[in-house]
Every structure is written in C-alpha cells, then in structure tokens.
Protein backbone atom coordinates (compact mmCIF):
# COMPACT_ATOMS: atom_id res chain seq x y z
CA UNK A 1 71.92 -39.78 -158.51
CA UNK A 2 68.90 -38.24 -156.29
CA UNK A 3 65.38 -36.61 -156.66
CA UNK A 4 63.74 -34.15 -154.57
CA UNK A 5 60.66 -36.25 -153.41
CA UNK A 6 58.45 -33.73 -153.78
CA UNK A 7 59.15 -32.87 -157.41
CA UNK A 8 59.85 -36.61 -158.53
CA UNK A 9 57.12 -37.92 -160.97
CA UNK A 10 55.64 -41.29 -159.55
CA UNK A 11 56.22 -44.36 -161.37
CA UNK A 12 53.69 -45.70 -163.58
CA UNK A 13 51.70 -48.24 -161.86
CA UNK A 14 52.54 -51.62 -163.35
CA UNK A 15 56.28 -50.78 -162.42
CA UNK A 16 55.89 -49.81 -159.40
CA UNK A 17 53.59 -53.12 -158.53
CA UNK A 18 56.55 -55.53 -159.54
CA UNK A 19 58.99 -53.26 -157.69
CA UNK A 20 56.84 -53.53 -154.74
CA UNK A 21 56.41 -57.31 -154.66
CA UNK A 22 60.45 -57.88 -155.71
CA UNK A 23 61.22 -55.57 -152.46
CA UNK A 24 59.09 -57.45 -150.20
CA UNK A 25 60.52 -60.72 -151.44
CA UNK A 26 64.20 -59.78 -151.65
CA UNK A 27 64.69 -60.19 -147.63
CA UNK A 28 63.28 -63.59 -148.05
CA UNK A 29 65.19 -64.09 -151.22
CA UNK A 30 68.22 -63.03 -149.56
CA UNK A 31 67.83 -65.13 -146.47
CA UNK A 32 65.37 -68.18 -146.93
CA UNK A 33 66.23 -69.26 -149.92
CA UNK A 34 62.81 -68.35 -151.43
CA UNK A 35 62.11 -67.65 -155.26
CA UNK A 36 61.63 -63.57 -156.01
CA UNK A 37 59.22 -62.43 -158.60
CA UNK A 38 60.06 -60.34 -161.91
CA UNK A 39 63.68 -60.66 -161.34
CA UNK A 40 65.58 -61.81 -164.67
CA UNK A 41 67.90 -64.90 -165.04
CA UNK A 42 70.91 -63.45 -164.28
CA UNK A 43 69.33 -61.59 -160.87
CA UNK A 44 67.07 -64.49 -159.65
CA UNK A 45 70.39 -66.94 -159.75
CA UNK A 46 72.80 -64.69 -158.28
CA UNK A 47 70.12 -63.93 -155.35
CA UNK A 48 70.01 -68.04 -155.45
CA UNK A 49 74.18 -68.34 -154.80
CA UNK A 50 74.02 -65.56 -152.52
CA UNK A 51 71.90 -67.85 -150.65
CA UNK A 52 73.98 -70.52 -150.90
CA UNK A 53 77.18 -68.81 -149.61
CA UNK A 54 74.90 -67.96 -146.58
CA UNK A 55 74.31 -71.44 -145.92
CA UNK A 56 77.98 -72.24 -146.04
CA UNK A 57 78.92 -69.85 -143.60
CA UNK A 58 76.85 -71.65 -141.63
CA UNK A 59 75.03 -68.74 -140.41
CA UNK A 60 72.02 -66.88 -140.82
CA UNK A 61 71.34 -63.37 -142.42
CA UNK A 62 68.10 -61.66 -141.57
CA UNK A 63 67.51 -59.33 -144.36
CA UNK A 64 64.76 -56.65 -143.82
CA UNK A 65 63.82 -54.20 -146.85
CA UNK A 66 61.61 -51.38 -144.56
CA UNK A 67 59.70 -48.36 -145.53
CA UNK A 68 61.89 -44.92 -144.13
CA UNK A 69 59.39 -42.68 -144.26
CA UNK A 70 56.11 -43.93 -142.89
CA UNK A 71 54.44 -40.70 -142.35
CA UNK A 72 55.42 -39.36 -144.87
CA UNK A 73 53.40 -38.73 -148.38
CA UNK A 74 56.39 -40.84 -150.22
CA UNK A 75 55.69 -43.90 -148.48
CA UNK A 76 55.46 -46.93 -150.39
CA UNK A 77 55.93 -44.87 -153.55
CA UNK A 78 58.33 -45.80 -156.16
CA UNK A 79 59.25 -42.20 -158.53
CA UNK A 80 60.76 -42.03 -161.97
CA UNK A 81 64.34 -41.48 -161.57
CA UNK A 82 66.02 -42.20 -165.30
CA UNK A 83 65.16 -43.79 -168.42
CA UNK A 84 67.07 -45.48 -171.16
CA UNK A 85 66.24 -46.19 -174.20
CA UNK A 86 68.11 -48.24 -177.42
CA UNK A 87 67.40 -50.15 -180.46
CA UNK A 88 65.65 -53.33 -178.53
CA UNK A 89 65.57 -52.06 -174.76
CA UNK A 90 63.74 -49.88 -172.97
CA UNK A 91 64.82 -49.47 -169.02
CA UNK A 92 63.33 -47.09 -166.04
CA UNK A 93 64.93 -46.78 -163.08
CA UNK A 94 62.82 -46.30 -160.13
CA UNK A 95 63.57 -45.06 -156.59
CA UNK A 96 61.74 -45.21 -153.58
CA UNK A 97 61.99 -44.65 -149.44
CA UNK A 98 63.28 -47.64 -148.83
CA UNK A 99 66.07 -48.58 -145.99
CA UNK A 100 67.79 -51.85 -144.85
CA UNK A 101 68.34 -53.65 -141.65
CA UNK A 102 70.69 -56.37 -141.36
CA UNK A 103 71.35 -58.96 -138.82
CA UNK A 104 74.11 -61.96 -139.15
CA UNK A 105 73.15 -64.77 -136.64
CA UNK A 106 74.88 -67.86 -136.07
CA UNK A 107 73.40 -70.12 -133.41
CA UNK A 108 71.32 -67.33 -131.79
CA UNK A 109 74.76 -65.74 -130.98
CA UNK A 110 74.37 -61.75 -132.95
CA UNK A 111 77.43 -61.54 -134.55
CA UNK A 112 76.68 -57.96 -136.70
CA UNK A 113 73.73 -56.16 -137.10
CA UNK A 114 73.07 -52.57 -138.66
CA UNK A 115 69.86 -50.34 -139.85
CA UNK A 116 71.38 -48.66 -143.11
CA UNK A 117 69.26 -45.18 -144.40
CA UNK A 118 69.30 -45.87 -147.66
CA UNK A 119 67.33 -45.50 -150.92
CA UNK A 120 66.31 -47.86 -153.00
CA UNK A 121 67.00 -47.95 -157.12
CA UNK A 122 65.67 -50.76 -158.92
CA UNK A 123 65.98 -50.82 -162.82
CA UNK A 124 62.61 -52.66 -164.89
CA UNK A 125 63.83 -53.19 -168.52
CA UNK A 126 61.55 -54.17 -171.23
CA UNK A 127 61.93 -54.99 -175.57
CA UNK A 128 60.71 -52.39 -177.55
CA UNK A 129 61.55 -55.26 -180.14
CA UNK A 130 60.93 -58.58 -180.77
CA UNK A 131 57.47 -60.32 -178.84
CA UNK A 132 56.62 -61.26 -175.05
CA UNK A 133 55.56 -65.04 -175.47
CA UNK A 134 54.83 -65.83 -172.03
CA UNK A 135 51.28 -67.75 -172.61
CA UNK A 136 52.53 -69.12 -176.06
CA UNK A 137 52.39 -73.06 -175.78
CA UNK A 138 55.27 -75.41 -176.05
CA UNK A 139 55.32 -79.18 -176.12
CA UNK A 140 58.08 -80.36 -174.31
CA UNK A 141 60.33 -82.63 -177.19
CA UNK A 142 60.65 -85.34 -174.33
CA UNK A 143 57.71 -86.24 -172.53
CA UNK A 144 55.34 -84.06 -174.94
CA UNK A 145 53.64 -82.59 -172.40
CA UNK A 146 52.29 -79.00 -173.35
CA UNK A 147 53.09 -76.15 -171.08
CA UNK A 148 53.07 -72.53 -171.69
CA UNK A 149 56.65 -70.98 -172.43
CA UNK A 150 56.36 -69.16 -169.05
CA UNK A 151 55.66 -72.17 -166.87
CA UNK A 152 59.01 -73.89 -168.81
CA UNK A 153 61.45 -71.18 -167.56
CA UNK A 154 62.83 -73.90 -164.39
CA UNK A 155 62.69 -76.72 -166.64
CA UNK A 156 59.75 -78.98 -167.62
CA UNK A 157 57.43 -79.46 -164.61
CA UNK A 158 56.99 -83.45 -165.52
CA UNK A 159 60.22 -84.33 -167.37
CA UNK A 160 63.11 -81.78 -166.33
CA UNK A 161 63.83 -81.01 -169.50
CA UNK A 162 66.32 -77.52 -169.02
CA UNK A 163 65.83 -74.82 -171.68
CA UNK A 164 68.37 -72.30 -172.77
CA UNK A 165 65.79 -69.18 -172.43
CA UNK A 166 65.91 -65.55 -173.40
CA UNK A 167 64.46 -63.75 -170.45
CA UNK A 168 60.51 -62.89 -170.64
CA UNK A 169 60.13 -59.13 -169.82
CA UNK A 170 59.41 -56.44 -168.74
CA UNK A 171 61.76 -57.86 -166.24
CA UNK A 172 63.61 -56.49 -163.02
CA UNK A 173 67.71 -56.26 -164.29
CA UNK A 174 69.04 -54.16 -161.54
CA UNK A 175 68.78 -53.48 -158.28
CA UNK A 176 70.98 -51.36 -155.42
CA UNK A 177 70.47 -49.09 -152.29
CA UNK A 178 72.48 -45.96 -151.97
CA UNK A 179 73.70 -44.07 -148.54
CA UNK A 180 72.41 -40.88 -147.61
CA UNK A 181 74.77 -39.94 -145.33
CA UNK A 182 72.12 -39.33 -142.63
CA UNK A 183 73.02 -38.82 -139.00
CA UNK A 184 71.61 -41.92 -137.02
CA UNK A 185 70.86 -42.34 -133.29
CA UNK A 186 73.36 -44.85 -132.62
CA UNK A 187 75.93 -42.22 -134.11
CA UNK A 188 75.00 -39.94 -131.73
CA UNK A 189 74.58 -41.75 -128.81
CA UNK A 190 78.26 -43.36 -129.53
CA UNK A 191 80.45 -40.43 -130.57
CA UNK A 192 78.37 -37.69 -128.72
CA UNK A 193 79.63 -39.12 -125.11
CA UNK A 194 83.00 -40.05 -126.97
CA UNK A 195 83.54 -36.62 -128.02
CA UNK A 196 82.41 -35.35 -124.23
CA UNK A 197 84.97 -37.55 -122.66
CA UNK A 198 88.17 -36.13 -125.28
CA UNK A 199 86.89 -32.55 -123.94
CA UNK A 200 86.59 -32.88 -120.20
CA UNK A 201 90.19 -34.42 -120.52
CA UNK A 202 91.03 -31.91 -122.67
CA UNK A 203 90.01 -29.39 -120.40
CA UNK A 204 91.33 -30.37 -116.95
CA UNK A 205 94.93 -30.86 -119.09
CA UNK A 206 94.62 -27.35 -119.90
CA UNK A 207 93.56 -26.39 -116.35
CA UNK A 208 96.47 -28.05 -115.19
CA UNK A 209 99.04 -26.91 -117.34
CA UNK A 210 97.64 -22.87 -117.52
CA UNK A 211 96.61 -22.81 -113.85
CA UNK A 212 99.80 -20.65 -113.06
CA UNK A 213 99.45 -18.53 -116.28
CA UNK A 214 98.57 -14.79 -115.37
CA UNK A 215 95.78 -14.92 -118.13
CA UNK A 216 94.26 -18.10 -117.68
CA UNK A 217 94.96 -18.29 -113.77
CA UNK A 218 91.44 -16.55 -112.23
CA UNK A 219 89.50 -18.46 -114.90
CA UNK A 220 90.75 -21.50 -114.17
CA UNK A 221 90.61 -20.78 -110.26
CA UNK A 222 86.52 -19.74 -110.72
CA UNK A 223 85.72 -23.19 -112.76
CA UNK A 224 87.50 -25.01 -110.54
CA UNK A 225 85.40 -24.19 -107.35
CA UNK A 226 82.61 -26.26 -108.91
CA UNK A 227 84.91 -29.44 -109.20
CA UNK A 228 84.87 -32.44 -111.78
CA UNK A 229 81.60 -31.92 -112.25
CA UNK A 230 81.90 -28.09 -113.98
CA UNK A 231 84.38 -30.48 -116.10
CA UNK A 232 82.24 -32.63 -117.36
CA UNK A 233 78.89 -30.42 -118.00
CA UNK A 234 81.71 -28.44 -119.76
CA UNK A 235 83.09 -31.41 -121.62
CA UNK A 236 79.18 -32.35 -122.70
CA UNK A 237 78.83 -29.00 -124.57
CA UNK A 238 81.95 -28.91 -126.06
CA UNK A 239 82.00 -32.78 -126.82
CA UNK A 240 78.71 -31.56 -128.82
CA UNK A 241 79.91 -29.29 -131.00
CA UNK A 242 83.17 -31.79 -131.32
CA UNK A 243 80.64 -34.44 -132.60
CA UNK A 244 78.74 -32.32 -134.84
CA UNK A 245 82.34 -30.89 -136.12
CA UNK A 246 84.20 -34.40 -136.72
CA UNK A 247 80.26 -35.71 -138.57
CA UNK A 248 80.93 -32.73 -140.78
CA UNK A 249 84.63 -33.20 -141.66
CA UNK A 250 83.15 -37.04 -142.43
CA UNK A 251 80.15 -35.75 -144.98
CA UNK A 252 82.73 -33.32 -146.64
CA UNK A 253 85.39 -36.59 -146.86
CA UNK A 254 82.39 -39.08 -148.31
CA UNK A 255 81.14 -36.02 -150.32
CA UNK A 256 85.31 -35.98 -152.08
CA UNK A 257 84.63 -39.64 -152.20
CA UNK A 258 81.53 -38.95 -154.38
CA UNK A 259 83.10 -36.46 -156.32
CA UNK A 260 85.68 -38.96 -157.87
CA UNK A 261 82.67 -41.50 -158.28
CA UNK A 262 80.76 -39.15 -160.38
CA UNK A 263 84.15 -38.21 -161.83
CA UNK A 264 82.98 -41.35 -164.19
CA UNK A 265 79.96 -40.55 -164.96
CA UNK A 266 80.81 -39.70 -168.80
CA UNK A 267 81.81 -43.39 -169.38
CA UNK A 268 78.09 -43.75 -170.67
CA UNK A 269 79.03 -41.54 -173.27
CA UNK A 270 82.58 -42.61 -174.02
CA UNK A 271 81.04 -46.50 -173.65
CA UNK A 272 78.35 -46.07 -176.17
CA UNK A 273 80.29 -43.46 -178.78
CA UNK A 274 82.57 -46.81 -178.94
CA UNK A 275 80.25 -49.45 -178.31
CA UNK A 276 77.99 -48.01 -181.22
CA UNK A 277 80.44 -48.25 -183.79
CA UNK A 278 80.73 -51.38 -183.77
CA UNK A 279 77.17 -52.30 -182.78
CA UNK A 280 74.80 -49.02 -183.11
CA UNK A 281 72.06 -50.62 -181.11
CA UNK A 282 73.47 -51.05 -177.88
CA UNK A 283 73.39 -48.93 -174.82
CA UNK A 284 75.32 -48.60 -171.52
CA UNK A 285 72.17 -49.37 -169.58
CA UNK A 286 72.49 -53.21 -170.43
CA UNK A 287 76.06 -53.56 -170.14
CA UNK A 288 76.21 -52.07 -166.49
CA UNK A 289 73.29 -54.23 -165.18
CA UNK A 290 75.22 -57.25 -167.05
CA UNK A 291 78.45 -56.55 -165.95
CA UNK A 292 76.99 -55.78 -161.87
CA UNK A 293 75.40 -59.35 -162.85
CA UNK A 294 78.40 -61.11 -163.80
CA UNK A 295 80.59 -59.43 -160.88
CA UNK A 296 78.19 -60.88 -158.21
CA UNK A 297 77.79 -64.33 -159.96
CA UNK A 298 81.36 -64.58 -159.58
CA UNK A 299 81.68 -63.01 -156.62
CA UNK A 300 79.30 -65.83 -155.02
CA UNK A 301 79.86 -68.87 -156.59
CA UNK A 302 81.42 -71.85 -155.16
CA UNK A 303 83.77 -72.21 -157.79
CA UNK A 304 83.91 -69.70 -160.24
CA UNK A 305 85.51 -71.51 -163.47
CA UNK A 306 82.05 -73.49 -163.74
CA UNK A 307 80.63 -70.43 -164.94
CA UNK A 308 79.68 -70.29 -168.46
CA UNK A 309 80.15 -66.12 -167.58
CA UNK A 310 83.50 -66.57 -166.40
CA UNK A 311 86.74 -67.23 -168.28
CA UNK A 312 89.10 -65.92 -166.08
CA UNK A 313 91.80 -67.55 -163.09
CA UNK A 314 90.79 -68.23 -159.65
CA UNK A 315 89.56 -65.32 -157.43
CA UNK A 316 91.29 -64.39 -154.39
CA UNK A 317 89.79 -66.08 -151.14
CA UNK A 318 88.87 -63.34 -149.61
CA UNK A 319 86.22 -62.76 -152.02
CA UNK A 320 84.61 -66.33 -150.60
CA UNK A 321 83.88 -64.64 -147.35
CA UNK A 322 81.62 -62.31 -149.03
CA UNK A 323 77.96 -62.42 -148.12
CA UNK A 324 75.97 -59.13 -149.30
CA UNK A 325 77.71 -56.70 -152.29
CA UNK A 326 75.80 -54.03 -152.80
CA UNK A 327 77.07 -51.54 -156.05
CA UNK A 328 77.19 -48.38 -154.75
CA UNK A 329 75.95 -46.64 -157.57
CA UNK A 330 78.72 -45.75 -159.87
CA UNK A 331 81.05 -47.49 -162.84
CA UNK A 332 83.35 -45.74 -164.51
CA UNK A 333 85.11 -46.98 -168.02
CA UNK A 334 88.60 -47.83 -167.77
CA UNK A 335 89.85 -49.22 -170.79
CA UNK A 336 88.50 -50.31 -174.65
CA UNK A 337 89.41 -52.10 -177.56
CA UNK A 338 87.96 -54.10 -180.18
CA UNK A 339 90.34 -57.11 -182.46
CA UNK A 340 89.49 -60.36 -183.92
CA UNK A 341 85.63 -60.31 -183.55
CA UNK A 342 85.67 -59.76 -179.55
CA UNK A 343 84.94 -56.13 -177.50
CA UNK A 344 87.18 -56.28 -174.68
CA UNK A 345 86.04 -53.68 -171.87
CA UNK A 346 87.81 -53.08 -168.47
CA UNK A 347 85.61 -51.22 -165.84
CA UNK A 348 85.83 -49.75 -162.40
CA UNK A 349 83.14 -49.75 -159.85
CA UNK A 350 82.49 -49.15 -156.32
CA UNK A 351 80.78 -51.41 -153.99
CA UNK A 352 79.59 -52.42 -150.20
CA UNK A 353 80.62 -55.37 -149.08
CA UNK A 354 79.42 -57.34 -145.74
CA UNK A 355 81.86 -60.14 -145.56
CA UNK A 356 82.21 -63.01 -142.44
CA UNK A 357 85.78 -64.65 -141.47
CA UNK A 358 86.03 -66.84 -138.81
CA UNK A 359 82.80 -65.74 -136.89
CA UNK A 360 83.93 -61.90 -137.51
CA UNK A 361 82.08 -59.62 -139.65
CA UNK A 362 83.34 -56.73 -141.71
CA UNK A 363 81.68 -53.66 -143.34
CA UNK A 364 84.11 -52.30 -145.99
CA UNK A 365 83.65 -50.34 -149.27
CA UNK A 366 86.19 -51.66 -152.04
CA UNK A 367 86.45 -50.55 -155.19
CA UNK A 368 86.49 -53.41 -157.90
CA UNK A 369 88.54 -53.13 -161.57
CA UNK A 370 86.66 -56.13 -164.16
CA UNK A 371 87.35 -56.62 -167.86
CA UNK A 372 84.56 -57.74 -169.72
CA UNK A 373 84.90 -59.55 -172.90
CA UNK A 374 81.97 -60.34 -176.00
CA UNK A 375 81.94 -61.66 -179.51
CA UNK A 376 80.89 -58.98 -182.05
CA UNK A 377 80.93 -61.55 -184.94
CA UNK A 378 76.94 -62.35 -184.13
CA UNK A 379 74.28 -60.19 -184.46
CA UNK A 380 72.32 -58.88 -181.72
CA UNK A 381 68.89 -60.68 -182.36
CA UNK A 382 66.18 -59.80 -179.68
CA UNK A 383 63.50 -62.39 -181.45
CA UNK A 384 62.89 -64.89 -178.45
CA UNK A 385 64.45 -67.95 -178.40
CA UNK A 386 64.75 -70.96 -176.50
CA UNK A 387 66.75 -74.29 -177.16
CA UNK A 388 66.32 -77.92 -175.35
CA UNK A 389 69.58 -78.40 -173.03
CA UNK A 390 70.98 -81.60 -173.43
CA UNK A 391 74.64 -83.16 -172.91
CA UNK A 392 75.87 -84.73 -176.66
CA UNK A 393 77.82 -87.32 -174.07
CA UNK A 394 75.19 -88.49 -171.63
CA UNK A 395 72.22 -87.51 -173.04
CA UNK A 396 71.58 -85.68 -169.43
CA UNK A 397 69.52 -82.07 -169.56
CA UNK A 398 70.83 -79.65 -167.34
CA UNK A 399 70.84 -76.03 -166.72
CA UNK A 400 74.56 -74.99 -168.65
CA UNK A 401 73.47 -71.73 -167.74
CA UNK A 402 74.09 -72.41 -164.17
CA UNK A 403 77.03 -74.63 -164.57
CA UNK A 404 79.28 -75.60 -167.42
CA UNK A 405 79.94 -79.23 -166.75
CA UNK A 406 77.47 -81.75 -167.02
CA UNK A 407 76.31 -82.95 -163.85
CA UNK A 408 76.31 -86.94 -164.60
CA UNK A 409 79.42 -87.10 -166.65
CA UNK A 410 81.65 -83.82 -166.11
CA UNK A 411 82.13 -82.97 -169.64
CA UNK A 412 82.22 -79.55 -170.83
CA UNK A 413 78.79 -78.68 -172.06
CA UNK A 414 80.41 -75.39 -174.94
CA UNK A 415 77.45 -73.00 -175.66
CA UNK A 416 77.85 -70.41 -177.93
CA UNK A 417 77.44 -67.28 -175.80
CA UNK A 418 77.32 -64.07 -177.95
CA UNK A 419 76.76 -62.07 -174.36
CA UNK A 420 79.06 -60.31 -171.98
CA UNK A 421 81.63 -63.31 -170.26
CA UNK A 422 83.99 -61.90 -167.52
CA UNK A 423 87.83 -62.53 -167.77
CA UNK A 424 89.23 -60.55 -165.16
CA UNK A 425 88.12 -59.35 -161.36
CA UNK A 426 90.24 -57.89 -158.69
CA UNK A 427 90.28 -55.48 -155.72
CA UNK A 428 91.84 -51.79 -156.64
C-alpha cells in the first residue's frame, strides 16, 4: 500500500479534520490516559487498556505523532488512499506524512527511545444504512433525566446507568503506521564508522598476509609509507560503500519480506466470495478492522477471559509485556468454514511489537495466526440500537462490554453477541 504524494487526491475535508484531531490526541491517548475523539468503541477502549498496561509496567511511554515533511506541500495533509464500500458500510482510508517518536521512561532513567519514518493510515467508516442519532433525546429509565443519545455513550452523566450502544459514525475504526524503509541519521552515523573499522582491519590483514606476494608486494610497500593512518582514510571509503552495500542487501531482504505479505493480499477476495454466501452484505473492510480490534483487546487486557470478545484459553505471558502493537499493514486468510450457525475464520497477520521485561525493552516484528468465530443465525441489522445494562442478580449497571462479570457480584453477565468473538491467538 503507497501513493505518490504528488498524484494522491486529498481527502475530503470533514475526514481529514477528525483524522487530524484523533492524531494529535493519540500520543496523549497512548500515554496520559486521556479520552481521543472520533475513535469507535472498540478503538477508544483498547487505546484505554493500552494505557493501563503502561501503568503496570510502571513506566512511562512518551508517544509523539509528528509531521515528516514540514516543508513540504504534503504537510498536514491527509490523501485518499482506498475506499470500501458494502451493503451498510462505507470506509476511506486516508494517509498522511506522519512519523512516530517513542520514548519508554521509568523514573527519569531512558530505557528505549526511537524516531520511526513512517506513514500514517487511518480508516473513517460510516452507514450508508440505517440513521446517525447523535442529538436524538433519551430519558434515562432510572433517574429520568433526558440526555441526548450522544452524551449517553459513557453511561448516564447523573445516574451511571451503562448502555449497550451501536457505535455513532462516521467513526475512526482503524488506525496503523507503516515503515518506509528510509535511511536515518542514526543508521549512518552507527554502521558507517562500523563498517570503516571491518575495512581498515580488513585491510592491514591483507597487507600483512600479501606483503611478500610478488603482485601485491610494491602496493602494499607504497601504502604503507603513510602508516595507520593511509589505513584508516582507506577503511572510511571503503567502510562507505560497505554501509551503503549491507543497507541494500537489508531493503532487498525487507522488500522479500513484503513480497510474502502482499502474497495475501487476495484474501479480500477469497474472504468475501465466502463470506458473501452466507451473508451477501458484508465486506473484508469490517472484519480486518474488527479482528486488528479484537487482537489488541486481547493482547492488552489484564485478564483476557473477562472479555465478552474472547472465548479462547489463556495467552502466553509474554504477550503481557507488550506495550505498543502496531499491524503492519497486511492479513492474509488462512483457513474457512461455516457449520451449525457459526463462521469460523483463522487469519494471519503481521505486526510491530514494543514490549518491556524486567526494565529491558524489545523491538520485534512477529507474525500472529487468530481464528475468529461469529453466529450467522442473526441478521445483520444496522438500525441503531441501544439497551439499558443491568445485572438480573444484583441489579448493578455496568459496562459488559468492557468486562463480562459483574463488578458487585461476579456473575456472568451472557449477552448475545452476533459480532466477531476471538477463540484462538498465538505467535507463528
């Protein structure tokens, strides 16, 4: 996925303003804790345990979204990159300019920090069915005070009544940065002097072994006259091209890399030729932002099994020392089948993943296999809806959205999900 800047066609305005504001908040979303605009449910609350797993670390993440190309005539520009298009959504995926520095803190002490050149994608989905009843009014059925449905999206303001609540678009579902493979300063400052040194040994090890060789001998006499020095202005220029050599062998490797990724770029066709038999509205669009969703709730959360999205066993513990997944861009369709009124779906994706383990942090790039499971039994109705919250033991509203069990008496709260759950994630 890429656009040449100068052919892309800008986004139209009133996407590219809520991109805009959900960039500049993410950092502080990421980092503080703080509440990001025009995400949906399922982004705003994974940015909220993301947060959380932060916290208990017990260290500090400074979490910069910057503009790349400041003087540039793309700056702080978002350009139409795809759009999707189904029954009930619509979906445009926007890219802009955008990089990412990070810095992992823990009492003043830097334990990792890096500026990544990436570029942003962020995907704004909106109903071409159904209605957007933001200002209707609602009178909350336990205190009775009126509020619009909007304002009841965190629960009643006077009451806490907790609403089960189809999201209120157009609404941000997606969001990733992708690697550009761009030669940075650090890299050359690093392997450029690396590379130098490997040559000026290499060198006086070949002046020492040839120095007695007819062909080599006078050369090796001549150089030698100048000393070390003559060595290591030697080593500099050859440690150069060494550098620029070893970066290339490294694009061509990530490029292979890439290759395989995109090798799975027909599973939105194989997805939805399957997917559409059974339900011929739905697209591949929603069920990759879903399943990214559902693969970083998990991924997150304190305990996993309190998810009503998760139905699986217990994740390995190394996934607990995860503190930023970023999907690197790509899912690929592994596996499909359909009996007894569930879709069962097993994916593979690739991801970045900035984890912490006692004080040490890690840059890797896994790739993750997840199986997906949803009822087809219930038909997709995109008509908004929203339903009071409230535990038939207790009598206690809560948000089952966020957690399963009811918070004053720890029984099972069992909503009827007709969406995406996820049964099964491991490392490939």
């Amino acid at each position: 996925m890429g656009k040449n800047y100068f052919q892309a066609i800008p986004l139209k305005p009133s996407y590219e303003k809520k991109l805009l504001r959900f960039t500049s908040s993410l950092g502080k979303a990421i980092g503080k804790g703080e509440t990001i605009p025009f995400a949906d449910n399922d982004l705003t609350y994974t940015l909220n345990l993301q947060h959380e797993r932060i916290e208990s670390k017990n260290i500090e993440l400074d979490y910069e979204v910057y503009e790349r190309a400041k003087n540039s005539s793309v700056n702080n520009t978002f350009f139409d990159a795809e759009n999707w298009k189904d029954k009930h959504y619509a979906s445009k995926v926007g890219f802009g300019v955008l990089g990412v520095k990070r810095r992992v803190r823990q009492n003043e002490k830097i334990l990792y920090k890096d500026t990544l050149r990436y570029v942003f994608y962020g995907t704004v989905t909106d109903i071409v069915s159904g209605s957007h009843p933001d200002n209707e009014i609602h009178i909350c059925p336990n205190c009775g005070a009126d509020q619009t449905i909007a304002d009841l999206q965190n629960g009643c303001p006077y009451c806490g009544t907790q609403y089960k609540m189809d999201d209120l678009f157009p609404k941000i579902t997606s969001f990733y940065f992708f690697d550009q493979l761009q030669m940075t300063k650090k890299q050359v400052f690093i392997g450029w002097p690396i590379c130098s040194v490997i040559c000026a040994i290499g060198l006086a090890i070949f002046a020492s072994l040839f120095k007695n060789d007819p062909i080599f001998a006078n050369t090796i006499k001549e150089i030698s006259r100048y000393g070390p020095i003559f060595f290591c202005i030697l080593g500099a220029m050859y440690g150069f091209f060494l550098f620029l050599f070893m970066h290339l062998l490294f694009k061509i490797a990530r490029a292979i890399v890439d290759l395989q990724r995109m090798g799975t770029a027909a599973s939105r066709e194989r997805f939805e030729a399957r997917m559409k038999k059974i339900t011929p509205e739905f697209s591949f669009e929603y069920f990759k932002n879903k399943a990214i969703s559902l693969i970083k709730k998990a991924v997150y959360s304190k305990d996993e099994s309190e998810l009503l999205s998760y139905q699986g066993e217990k994740l390995p513990e190394e996934f607990k020392d995860i503190i930023d997944l970023n999907y690197a861009g790509i899912l690929g369709l592994k596996g499909f089948r359909e009996e007894d009124g569930f879709v069962t779906v097993e994916i593979k994706s690739y991801f970045d993943v900035l984890s912490v383990k006692d004080n040490k942090v890690s840059y890797t790039h896994p790739v993750y296999s997840a199986t997906f499971k949803r009822r087809t039994d219930i038909p997709v109705d995109l008509n908004f809806s929203m339903t009071r919250i409230q535990c038939p033991t207790c009598g206690t509203s809560f948000n089952a959205m966020k957690n399963k069990f009811c918070p004053s008496c720890n029984n099972e709260y069992e909503l009827l999900s007709d969406d995406w759950v996820l049964i099964e994630l491991k490392k490939v």
